[in-house]
PDB file of N, CA and C in Angstrom:
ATOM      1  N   UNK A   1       6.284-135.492  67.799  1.00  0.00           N
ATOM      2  CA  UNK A   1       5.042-134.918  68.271  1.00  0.00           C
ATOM      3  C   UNK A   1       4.156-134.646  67.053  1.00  0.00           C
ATOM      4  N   UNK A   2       3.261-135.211  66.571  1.00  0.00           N
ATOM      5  CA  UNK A   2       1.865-134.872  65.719  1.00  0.00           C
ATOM      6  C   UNK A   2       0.927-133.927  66.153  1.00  0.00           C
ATOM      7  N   UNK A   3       0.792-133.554  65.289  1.00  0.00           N
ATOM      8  CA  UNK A   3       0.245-131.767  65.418  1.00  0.00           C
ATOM      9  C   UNK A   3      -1.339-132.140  64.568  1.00  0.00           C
ATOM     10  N   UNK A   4      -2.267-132.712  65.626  1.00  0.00           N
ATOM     11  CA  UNK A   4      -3.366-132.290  65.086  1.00  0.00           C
ATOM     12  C   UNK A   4      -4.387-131.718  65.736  1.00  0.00           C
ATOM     13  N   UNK A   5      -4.920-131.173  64.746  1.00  0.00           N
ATOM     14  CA  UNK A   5      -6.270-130.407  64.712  1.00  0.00           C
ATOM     15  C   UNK A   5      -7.256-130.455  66.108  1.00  0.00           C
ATOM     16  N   UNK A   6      -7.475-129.854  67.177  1.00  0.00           N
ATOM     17  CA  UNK A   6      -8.592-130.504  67.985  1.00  0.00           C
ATOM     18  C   UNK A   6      -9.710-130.658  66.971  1.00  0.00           C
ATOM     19  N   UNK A   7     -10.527-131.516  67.503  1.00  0.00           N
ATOM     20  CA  UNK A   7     -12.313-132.299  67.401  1.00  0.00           C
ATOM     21  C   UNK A   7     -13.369-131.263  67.570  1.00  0.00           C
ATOM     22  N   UNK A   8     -13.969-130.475  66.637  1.00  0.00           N
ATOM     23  CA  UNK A   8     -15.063-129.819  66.622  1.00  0.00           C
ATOM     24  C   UNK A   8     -16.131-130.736  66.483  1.00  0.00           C
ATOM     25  N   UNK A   9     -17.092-129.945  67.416  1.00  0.00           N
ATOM     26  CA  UNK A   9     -18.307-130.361  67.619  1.00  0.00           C
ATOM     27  C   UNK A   9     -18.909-129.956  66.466  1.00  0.00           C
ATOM     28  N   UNK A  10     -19.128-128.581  65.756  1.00  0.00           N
ATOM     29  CA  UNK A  10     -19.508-128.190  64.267  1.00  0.00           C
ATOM     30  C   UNK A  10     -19.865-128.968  63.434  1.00  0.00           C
ATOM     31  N   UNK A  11     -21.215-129.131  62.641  1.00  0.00           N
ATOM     32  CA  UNK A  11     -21.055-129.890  61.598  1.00  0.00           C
ATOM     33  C   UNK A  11     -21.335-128.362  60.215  1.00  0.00           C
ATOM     34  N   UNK A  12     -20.904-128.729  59.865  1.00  0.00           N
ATOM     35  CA  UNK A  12     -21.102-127.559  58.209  1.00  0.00           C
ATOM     36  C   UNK A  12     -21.256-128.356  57.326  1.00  0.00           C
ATOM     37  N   UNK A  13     -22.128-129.843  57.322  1.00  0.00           N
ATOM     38  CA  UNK A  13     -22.801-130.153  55.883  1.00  0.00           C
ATOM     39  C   UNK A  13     -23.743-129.026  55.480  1.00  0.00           C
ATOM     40  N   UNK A  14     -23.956-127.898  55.564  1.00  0.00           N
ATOM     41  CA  UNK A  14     -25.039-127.750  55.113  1.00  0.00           C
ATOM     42  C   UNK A  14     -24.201-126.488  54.267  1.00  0.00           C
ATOM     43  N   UNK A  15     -23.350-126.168  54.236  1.00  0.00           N
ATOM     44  CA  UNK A  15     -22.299-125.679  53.041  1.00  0.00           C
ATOM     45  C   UNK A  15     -22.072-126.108  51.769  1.00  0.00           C
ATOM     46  N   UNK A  16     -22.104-127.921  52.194  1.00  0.00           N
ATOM     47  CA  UNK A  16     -22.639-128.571  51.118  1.00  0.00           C
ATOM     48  C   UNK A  16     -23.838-128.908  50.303  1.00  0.00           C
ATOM     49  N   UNK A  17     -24.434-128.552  51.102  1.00  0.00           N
ATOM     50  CA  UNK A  17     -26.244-128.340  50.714  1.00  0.00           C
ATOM     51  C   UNK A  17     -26.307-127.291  49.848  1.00  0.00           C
ATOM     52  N   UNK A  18     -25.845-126.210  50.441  1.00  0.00           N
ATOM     53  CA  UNK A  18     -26.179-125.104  49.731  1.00  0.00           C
ATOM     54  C   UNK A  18     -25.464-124.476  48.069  1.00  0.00           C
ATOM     55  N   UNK A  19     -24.374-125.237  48.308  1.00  0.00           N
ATOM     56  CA  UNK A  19     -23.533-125.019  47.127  1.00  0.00           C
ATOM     57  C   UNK A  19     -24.159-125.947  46.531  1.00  0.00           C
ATOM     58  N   UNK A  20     -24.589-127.098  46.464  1.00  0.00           N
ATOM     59  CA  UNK A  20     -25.101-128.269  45.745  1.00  0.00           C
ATOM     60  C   UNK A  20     -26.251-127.598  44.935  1.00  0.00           C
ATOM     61  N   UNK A  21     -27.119-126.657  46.164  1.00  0.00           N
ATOM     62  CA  UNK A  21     -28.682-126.676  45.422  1.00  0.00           C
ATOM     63  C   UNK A  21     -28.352-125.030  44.553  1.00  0.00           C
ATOM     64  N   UNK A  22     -26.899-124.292  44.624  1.00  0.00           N
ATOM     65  CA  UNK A  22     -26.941-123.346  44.059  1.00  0.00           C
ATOM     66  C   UNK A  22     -26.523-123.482  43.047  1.00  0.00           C
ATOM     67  N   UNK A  23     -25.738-124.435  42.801  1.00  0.00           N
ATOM     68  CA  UNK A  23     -24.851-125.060  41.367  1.00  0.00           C
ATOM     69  C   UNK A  23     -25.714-125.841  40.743  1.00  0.00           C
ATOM     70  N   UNK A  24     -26.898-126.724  41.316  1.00  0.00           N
ATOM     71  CA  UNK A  24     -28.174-126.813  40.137  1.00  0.00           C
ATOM     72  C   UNK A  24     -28.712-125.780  39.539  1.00  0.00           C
ATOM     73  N   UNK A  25     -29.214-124.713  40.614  1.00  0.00           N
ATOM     74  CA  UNK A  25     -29.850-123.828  39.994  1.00  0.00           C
ATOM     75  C   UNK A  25     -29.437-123.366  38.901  1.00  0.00           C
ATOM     76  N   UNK A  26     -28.052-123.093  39.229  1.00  0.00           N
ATOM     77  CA  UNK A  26     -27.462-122.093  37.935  1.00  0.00           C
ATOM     78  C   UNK A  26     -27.181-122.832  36.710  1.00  0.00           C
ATOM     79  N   UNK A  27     -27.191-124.195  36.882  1.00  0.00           N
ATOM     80  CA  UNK A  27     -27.183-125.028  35.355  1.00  0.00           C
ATOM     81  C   UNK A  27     -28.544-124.960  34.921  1.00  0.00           C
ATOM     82  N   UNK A  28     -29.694-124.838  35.657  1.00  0.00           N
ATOM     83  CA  UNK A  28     -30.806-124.809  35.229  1.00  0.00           C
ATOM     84  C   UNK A  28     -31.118-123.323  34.578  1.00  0.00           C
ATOM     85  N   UNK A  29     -29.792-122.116  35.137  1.00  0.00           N
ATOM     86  CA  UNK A  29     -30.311-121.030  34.545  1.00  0.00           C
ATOM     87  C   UNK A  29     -29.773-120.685  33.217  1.00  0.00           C
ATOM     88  N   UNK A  30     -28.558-121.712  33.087  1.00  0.00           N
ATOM     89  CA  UNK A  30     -27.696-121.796  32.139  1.00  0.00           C
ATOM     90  C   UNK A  30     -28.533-122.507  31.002  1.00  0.00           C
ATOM     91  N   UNK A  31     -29.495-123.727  31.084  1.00  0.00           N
ATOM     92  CA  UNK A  31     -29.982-124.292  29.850  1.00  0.00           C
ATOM     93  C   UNK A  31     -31.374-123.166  29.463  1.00  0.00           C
ATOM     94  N   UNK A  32     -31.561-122.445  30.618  1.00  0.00           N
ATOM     95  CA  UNK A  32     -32.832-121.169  29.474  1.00  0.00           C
ATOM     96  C   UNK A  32     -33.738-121.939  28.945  1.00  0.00           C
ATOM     97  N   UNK A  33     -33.992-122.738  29.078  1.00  0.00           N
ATOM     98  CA  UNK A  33     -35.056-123.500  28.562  1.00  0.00           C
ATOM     99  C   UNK A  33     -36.375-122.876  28.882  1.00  0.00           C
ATOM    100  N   UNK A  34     -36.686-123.465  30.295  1.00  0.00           N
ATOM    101  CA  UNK A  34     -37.973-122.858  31.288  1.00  0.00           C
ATOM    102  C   UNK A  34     -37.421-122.573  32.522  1.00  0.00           C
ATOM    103  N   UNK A  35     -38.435-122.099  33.010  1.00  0.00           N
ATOM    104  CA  UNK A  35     -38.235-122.149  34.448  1.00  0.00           C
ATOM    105  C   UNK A  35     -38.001-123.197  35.553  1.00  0.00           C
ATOM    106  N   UNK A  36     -38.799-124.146  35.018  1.00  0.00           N
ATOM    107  CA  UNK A  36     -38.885-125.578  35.826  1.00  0.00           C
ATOM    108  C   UNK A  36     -37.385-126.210  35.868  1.00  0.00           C
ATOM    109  N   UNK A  37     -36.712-125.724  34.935  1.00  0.00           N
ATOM    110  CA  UNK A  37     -35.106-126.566  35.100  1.00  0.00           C
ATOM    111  C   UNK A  37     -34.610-125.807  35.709  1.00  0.00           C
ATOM    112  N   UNK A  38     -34.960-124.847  36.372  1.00  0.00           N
ATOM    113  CA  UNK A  38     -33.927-124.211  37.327  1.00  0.00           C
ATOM    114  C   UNK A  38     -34.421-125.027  38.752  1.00  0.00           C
ATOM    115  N   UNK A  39     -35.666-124.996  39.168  1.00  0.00           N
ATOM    116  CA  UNK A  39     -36.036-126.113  40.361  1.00  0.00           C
ATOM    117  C   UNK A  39     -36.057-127.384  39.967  1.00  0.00           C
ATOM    118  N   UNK A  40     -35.478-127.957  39.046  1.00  0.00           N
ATOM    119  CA  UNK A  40     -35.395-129.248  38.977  1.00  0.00           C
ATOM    120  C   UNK A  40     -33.557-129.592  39.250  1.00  0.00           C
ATOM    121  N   UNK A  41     -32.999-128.576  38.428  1.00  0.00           N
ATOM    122  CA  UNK A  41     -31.688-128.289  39.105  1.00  0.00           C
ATOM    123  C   UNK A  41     -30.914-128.108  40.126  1.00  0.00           C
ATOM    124  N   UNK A  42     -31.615-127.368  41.283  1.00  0.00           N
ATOM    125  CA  UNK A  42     -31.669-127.084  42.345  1.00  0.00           C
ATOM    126  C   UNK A  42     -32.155-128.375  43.621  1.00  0.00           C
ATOM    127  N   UNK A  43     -33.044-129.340  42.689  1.00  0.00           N
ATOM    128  CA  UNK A  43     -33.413-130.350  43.020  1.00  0.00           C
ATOM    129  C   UNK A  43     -32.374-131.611  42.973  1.00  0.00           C
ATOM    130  N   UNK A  44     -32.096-131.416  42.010  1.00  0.00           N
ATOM    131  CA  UNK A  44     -30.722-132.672  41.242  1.00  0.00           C
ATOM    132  C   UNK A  44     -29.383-132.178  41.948  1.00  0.00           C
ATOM    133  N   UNK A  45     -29.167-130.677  42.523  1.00  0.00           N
ATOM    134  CA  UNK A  45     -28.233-130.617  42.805  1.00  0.00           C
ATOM    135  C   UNK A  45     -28.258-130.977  44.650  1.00  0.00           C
ATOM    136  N   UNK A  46     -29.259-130.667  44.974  1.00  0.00           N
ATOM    137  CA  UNK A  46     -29.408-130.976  46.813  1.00  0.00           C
ATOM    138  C   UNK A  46     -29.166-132.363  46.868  1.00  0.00           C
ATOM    139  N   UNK A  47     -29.640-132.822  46.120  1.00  0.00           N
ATOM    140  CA  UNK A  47     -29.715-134.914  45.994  1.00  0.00           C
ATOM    141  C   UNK A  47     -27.884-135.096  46.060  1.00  0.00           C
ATOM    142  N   UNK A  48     -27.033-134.442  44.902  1.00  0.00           N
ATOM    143  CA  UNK A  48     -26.006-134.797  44.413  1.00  0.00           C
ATOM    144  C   UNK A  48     -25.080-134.594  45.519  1.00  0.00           C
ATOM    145  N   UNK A  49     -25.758-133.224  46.422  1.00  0.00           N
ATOM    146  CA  UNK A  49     -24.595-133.059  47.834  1.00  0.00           C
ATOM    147  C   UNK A  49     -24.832-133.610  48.870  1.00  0.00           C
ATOM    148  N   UNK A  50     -25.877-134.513  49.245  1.00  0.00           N
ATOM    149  CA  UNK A  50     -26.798-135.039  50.479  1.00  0.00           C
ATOM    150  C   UNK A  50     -26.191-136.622  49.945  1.00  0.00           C
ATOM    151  N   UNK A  51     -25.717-136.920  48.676  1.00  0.00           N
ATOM    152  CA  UNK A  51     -25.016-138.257  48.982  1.00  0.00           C
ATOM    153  C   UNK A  51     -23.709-137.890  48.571  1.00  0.00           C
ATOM    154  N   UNK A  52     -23.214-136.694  48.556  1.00  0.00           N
ATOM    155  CA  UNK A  52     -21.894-136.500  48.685  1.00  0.00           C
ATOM    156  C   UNK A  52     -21.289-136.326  50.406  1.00  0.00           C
ATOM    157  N   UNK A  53     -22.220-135.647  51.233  1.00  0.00           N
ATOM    158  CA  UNK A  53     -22.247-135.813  52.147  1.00  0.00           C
ATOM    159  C   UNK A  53     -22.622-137.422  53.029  1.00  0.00           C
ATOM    160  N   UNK A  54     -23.880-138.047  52.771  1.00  0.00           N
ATOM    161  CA  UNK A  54     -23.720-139.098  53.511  1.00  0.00           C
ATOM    162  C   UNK A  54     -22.891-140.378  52.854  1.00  0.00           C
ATOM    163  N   UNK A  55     -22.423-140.383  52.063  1.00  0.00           N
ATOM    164  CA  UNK A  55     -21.624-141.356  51.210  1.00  0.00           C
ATOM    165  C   UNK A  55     -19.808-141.549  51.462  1.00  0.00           C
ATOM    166  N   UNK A  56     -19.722-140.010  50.575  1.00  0.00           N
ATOM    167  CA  UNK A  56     -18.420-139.693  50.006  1.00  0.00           C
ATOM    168  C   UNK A  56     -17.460-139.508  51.542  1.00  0.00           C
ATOM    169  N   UNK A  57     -18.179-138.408  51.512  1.00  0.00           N
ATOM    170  CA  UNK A  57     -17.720-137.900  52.880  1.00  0.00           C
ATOM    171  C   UNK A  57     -17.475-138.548  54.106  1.00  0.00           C
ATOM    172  N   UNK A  58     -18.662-139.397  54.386  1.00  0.00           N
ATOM    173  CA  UNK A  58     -18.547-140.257  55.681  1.00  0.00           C
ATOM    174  C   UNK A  58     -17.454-140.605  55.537  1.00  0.00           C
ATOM    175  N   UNK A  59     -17.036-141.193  54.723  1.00  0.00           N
ATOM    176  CA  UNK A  59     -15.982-142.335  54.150  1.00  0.00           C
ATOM    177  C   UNK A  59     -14.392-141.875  54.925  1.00  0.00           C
ATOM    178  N   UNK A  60     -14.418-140.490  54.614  1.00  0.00           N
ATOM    179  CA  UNK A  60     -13.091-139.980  54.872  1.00  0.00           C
ATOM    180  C   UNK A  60     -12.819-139.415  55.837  1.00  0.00           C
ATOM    181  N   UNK A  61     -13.966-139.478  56.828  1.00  0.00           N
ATOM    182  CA  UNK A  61     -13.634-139.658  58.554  1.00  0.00           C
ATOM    183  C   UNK A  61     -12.918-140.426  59.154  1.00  0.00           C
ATOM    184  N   UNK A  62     -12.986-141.940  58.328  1.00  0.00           N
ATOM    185  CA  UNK A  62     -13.144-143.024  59.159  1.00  0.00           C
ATOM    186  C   UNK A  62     -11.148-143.208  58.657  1.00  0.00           C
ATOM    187  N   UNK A  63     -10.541-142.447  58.121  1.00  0.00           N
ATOM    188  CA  UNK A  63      -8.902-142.509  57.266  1.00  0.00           C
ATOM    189  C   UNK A  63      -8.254-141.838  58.225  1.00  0.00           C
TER     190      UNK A  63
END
């Protein structure tokens, strides 16, 4: 007997969104430079989880 998980309807990409665009920010708060690298960070990081999500992720539904 295999014991899995029922099928949620739920999606929680956006957990990944948010950690993405908070872990730019904070490299952007980490280089102190200006201000602008913290929203450019925040920028680089939403991009980095939005194809971690439609990319990476898709991928390991389909296993």
């Amino acid at each position: 007997m295999s014991k899995h998980h029922p099928q949620t309807d739920k999606s929680l990409d956006y957990i990944y969104y948010l950690v993405g665009t908070l872990s730019g920010a904070f490299v952007g708060v980490v280089i102190d430079v200006a201000f602008k690298y913290v929203i450019i960070g925040a920028i680089l990081g939403f991009l980095t989880a939005a194809f971690f999500v439609n990319v990476l992720a898709k991928s390991s539904e389909e296993a």
